[in-house]
PDB file of N, CA and C in Angstrom:
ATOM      1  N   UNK A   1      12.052   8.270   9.332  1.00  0.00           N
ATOM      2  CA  UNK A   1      11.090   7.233   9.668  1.00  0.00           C
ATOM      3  C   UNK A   1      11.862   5.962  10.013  1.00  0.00           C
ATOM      4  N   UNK A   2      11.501   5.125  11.217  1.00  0.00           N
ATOM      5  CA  UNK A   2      11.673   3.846  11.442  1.00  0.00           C
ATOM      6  C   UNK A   2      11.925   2.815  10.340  1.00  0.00           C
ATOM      7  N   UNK A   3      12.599   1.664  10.870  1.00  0.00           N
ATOM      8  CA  UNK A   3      12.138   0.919   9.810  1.00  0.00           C
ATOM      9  C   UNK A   3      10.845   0.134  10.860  1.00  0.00           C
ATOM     10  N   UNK A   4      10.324   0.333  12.029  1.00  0.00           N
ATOM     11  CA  UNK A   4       9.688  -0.584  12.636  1.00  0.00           C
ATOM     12  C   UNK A   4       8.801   0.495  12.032  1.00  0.00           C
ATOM     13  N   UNK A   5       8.196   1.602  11.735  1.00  0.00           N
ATOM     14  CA  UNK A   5       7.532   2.262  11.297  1.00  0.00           C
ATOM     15  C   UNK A   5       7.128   1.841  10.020  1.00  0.00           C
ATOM     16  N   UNK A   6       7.859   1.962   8.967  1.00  0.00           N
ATOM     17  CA  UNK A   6       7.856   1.425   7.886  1.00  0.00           C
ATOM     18  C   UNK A   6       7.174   0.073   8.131  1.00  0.00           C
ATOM     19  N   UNK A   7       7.340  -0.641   8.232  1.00  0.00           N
ATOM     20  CA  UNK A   7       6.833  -2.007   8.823  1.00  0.00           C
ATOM     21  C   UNK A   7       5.246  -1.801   8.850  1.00  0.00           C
ATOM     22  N   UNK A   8       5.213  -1.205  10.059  1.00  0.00           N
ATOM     23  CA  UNK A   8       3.449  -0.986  10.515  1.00  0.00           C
ATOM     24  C   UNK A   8       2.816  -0.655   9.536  1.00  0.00           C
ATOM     25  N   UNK A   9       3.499   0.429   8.471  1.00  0.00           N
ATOM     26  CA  UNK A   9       2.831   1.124   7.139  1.00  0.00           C
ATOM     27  C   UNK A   9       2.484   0.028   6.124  1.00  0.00           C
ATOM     28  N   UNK A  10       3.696  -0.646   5.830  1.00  0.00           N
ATOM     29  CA  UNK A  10       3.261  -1.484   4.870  1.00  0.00           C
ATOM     30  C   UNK A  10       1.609  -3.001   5.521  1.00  0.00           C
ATOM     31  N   UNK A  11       2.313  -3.458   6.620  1.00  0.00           N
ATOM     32  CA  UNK A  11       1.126  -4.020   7.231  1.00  0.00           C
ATOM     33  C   UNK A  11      -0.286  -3.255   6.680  1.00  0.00           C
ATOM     34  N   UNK A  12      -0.534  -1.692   7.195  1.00  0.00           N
ATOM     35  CA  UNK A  12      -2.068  -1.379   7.028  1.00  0.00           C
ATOM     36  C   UNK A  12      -1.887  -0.878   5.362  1.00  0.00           C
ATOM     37  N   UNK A  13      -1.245  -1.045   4.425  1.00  0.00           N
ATOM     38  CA  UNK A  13      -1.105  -1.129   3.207  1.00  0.00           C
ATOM     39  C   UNK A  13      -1.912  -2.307   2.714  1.00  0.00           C
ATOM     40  N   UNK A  14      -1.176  -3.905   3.469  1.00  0.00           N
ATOM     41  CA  UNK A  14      -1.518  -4.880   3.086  1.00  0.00           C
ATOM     42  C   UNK A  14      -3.148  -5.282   3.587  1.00  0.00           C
ATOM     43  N   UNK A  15      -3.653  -4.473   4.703  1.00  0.00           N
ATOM     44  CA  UNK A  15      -5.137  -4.695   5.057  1.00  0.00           C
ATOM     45  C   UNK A  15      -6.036  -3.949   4.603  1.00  0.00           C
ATOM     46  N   UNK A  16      -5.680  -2.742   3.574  1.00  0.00           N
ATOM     47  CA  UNK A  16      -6.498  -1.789   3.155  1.00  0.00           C
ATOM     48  C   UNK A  16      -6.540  -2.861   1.866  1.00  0.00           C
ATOM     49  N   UNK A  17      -5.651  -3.336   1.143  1.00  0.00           N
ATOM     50  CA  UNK A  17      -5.552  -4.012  -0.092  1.00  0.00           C
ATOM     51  C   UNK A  17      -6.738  -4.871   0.226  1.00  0.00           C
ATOM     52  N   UNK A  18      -6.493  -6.033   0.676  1.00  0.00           N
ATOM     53  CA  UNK A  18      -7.311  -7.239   1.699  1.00  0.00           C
ATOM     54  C   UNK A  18      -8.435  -6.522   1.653  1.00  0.00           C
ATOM     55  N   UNK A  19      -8.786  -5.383   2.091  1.00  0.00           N
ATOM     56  CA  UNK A  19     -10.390  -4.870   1.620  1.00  0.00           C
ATOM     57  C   UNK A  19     -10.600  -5.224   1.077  1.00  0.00           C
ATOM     58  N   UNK A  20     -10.040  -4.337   0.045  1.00  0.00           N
ATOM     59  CA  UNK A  20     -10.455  -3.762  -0.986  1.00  0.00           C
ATOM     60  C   UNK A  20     -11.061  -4.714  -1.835  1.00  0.00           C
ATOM     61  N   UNK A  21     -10.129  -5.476  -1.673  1.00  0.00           N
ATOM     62  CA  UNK A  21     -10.728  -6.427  -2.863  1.00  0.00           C
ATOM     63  C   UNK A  21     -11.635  -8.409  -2.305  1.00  0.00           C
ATOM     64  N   UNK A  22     -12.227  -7.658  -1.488  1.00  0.00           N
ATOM     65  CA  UNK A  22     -12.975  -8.448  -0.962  1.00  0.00           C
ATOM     66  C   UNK A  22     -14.244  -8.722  -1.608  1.00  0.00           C
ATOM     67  N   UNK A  23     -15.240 -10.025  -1.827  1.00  0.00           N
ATOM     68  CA  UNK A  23     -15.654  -9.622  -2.670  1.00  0.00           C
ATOM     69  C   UNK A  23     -17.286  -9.126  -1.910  1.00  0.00           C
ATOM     70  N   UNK A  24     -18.205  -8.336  -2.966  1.00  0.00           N
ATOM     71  CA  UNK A  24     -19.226  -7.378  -2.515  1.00  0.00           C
ATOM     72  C   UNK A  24     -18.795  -6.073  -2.249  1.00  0.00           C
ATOM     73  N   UNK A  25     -19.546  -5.513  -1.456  1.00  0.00           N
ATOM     74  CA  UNK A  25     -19.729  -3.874  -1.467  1.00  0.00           C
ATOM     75  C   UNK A  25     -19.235  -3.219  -0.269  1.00  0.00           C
ATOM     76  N   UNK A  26     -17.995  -3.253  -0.013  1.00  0.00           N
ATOM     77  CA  UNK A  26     -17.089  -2.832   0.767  1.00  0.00           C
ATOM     78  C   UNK A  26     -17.386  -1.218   0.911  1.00  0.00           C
ATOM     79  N   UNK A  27     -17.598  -0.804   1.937  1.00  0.00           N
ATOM     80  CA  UNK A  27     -17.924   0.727   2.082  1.00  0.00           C
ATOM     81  C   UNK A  27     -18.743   1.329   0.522  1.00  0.00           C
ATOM     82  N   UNK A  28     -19.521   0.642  -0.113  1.00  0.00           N
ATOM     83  CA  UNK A  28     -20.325   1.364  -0.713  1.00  0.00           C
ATOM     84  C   UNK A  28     -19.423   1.761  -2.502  1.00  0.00           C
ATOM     85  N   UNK A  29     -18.296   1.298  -2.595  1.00  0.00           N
ATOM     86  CA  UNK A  29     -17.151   1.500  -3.965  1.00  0.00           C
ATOM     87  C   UNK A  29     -17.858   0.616  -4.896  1.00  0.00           C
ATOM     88  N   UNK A  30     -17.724   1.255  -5.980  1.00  0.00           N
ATOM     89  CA  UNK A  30     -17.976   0.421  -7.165  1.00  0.00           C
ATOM     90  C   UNK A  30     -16.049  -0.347  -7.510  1.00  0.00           C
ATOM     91  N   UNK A  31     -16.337  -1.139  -8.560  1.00  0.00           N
ATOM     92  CA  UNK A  31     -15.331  -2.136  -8.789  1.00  0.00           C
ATOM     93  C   UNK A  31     -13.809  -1.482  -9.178  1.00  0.00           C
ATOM     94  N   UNK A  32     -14.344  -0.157  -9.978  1.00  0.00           N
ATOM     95  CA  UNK A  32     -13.058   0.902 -10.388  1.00  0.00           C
ATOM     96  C   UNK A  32     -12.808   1.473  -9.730  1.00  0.00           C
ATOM     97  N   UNK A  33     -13.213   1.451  -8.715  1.00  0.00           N
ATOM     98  CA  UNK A  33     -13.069   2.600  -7.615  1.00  0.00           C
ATOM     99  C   UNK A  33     -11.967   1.691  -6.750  1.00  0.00           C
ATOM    100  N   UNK A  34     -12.052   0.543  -6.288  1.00  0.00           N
ATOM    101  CA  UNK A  34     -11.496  -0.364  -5.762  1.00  0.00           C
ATOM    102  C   UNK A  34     -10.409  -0.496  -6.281  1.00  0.00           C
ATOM    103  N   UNK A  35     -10.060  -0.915  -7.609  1.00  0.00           N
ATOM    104  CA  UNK A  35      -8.829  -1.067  -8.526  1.00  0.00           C
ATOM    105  C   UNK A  35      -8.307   0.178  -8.575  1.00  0.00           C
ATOM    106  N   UNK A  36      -8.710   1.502  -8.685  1.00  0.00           N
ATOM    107  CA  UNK A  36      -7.914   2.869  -8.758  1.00  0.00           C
ATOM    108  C   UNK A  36      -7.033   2.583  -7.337  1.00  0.00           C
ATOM    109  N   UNK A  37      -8.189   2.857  -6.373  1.00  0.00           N
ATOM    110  CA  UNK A  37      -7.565   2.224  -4.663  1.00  0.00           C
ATOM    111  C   UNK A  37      -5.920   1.507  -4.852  1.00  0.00           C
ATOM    112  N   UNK A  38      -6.593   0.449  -5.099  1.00  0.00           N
ATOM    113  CA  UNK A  38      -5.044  -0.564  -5.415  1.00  0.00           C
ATOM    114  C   UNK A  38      -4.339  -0.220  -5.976  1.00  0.00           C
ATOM    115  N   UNK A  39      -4.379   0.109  -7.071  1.00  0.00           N
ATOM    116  CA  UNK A  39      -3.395   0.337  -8.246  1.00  0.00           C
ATOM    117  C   UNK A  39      -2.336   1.674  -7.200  1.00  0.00           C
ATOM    118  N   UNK A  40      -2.858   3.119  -6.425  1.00  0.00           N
ATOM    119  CA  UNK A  40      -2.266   4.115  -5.918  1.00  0.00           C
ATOM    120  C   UNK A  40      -1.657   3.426  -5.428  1.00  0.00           C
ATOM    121  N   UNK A  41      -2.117   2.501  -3.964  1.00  0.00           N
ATOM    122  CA  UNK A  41      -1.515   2.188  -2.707  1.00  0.00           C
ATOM    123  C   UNK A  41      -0.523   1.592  -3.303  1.00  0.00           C
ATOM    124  N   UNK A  42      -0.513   0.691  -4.377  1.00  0.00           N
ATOM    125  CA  UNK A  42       0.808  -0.357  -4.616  1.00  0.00           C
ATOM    126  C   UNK A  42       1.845   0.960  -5.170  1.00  0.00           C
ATOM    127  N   UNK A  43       1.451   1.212  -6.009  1.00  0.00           N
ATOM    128  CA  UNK A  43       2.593   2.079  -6.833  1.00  0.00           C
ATOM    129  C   UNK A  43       2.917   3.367  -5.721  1.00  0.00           C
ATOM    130  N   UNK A  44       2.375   3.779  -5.106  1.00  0.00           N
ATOM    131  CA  UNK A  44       2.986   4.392  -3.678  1.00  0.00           C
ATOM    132  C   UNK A  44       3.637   4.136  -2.625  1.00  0.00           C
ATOM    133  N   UNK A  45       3.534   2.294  -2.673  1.00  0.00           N
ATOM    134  CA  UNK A  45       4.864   1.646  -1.895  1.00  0.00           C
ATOM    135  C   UNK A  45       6.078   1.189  -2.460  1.00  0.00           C
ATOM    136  N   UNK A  46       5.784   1.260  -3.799  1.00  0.00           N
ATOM    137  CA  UNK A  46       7.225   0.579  -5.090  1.00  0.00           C
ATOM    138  C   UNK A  46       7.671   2.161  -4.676  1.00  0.00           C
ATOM    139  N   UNK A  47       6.881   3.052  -5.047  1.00  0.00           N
ATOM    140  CA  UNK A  47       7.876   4.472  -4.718  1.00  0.00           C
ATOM    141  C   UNK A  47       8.611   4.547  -3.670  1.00  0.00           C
ATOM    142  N   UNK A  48       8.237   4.652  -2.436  1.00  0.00           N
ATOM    143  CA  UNK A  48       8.691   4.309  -1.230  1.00  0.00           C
ATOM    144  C   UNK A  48       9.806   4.060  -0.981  1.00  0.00           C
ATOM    145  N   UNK A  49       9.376   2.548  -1.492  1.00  0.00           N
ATOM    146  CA  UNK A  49      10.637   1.292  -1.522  1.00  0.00           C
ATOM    147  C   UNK A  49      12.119   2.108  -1.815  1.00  0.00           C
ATOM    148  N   UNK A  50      11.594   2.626  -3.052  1.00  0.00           N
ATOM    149  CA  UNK A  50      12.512   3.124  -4.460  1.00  0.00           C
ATOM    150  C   UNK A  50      13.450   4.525  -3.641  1.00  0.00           C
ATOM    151  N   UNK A  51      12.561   5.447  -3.036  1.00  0.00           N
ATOM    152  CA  UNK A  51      12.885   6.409  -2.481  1.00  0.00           C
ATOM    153  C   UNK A  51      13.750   5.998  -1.583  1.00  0.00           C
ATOM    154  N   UNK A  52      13.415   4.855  -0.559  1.00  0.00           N
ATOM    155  CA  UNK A  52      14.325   4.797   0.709  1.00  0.00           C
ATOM    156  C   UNK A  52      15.575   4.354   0.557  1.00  0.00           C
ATOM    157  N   UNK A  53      15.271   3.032  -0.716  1.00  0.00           N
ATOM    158  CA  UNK A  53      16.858   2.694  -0.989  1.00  0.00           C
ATOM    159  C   UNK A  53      17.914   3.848  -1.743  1.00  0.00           C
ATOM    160  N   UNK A  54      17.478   4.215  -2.392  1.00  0.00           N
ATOM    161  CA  UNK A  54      18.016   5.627  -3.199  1.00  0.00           C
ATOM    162  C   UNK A  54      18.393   6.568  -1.876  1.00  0.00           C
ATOM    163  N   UNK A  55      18.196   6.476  -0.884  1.00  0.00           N
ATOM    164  CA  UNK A  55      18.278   7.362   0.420  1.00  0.00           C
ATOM    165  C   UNK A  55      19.544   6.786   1.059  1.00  0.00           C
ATOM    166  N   UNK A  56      19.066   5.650   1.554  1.00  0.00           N
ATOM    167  CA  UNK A  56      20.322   5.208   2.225  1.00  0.00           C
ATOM    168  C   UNK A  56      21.236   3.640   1.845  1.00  0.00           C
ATOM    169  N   UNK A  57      20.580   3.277   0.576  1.00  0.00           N
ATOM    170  CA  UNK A  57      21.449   2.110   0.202  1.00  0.00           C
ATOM    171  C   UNK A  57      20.712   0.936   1.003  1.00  0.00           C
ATOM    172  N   UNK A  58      19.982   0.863   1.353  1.00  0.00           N
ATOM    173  CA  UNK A  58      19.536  -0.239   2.248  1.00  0.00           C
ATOM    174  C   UNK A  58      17.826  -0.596   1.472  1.00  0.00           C
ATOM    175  N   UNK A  59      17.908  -1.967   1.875  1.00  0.00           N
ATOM    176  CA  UNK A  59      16.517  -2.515   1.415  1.00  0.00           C
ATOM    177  C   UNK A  59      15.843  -3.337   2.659  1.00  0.00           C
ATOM    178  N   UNK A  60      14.770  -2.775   3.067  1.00  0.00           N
ATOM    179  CA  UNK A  60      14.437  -3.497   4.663  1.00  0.00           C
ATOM    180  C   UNK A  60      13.524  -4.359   4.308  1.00  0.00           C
TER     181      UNK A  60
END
């Protein structure tokens, strides 16, 4: 993967977040449903992060 790839990912990371936690009834989610949301997406980009540098030594 790119890092201009990577890039774009984290961007629609940061606008799914920006939903999410907007306030009212965003696609119909109750409030835990929203925070489960968040809580994956973040800890699926610390992984990421974690994975890529562990890959090639680099932090983009």
């Amino acid at each position: 993967m790119t890092r201009n790839s990577m890039i774009f990912r984290d961007l629609l990371y940061i606008a799914l977040v920006v939903m999410l936690v907007l306030p009212g009834n965003v696609m119909g989610m109750n409030d835990w449903m929203k925070g489960l949301i968040i809580t994956i997406a973040i800890t699926v980009r610390v992984w990421q992060h974690i994975a890529y540098y562990k890959l090639t030594g680099k932090i983009y």
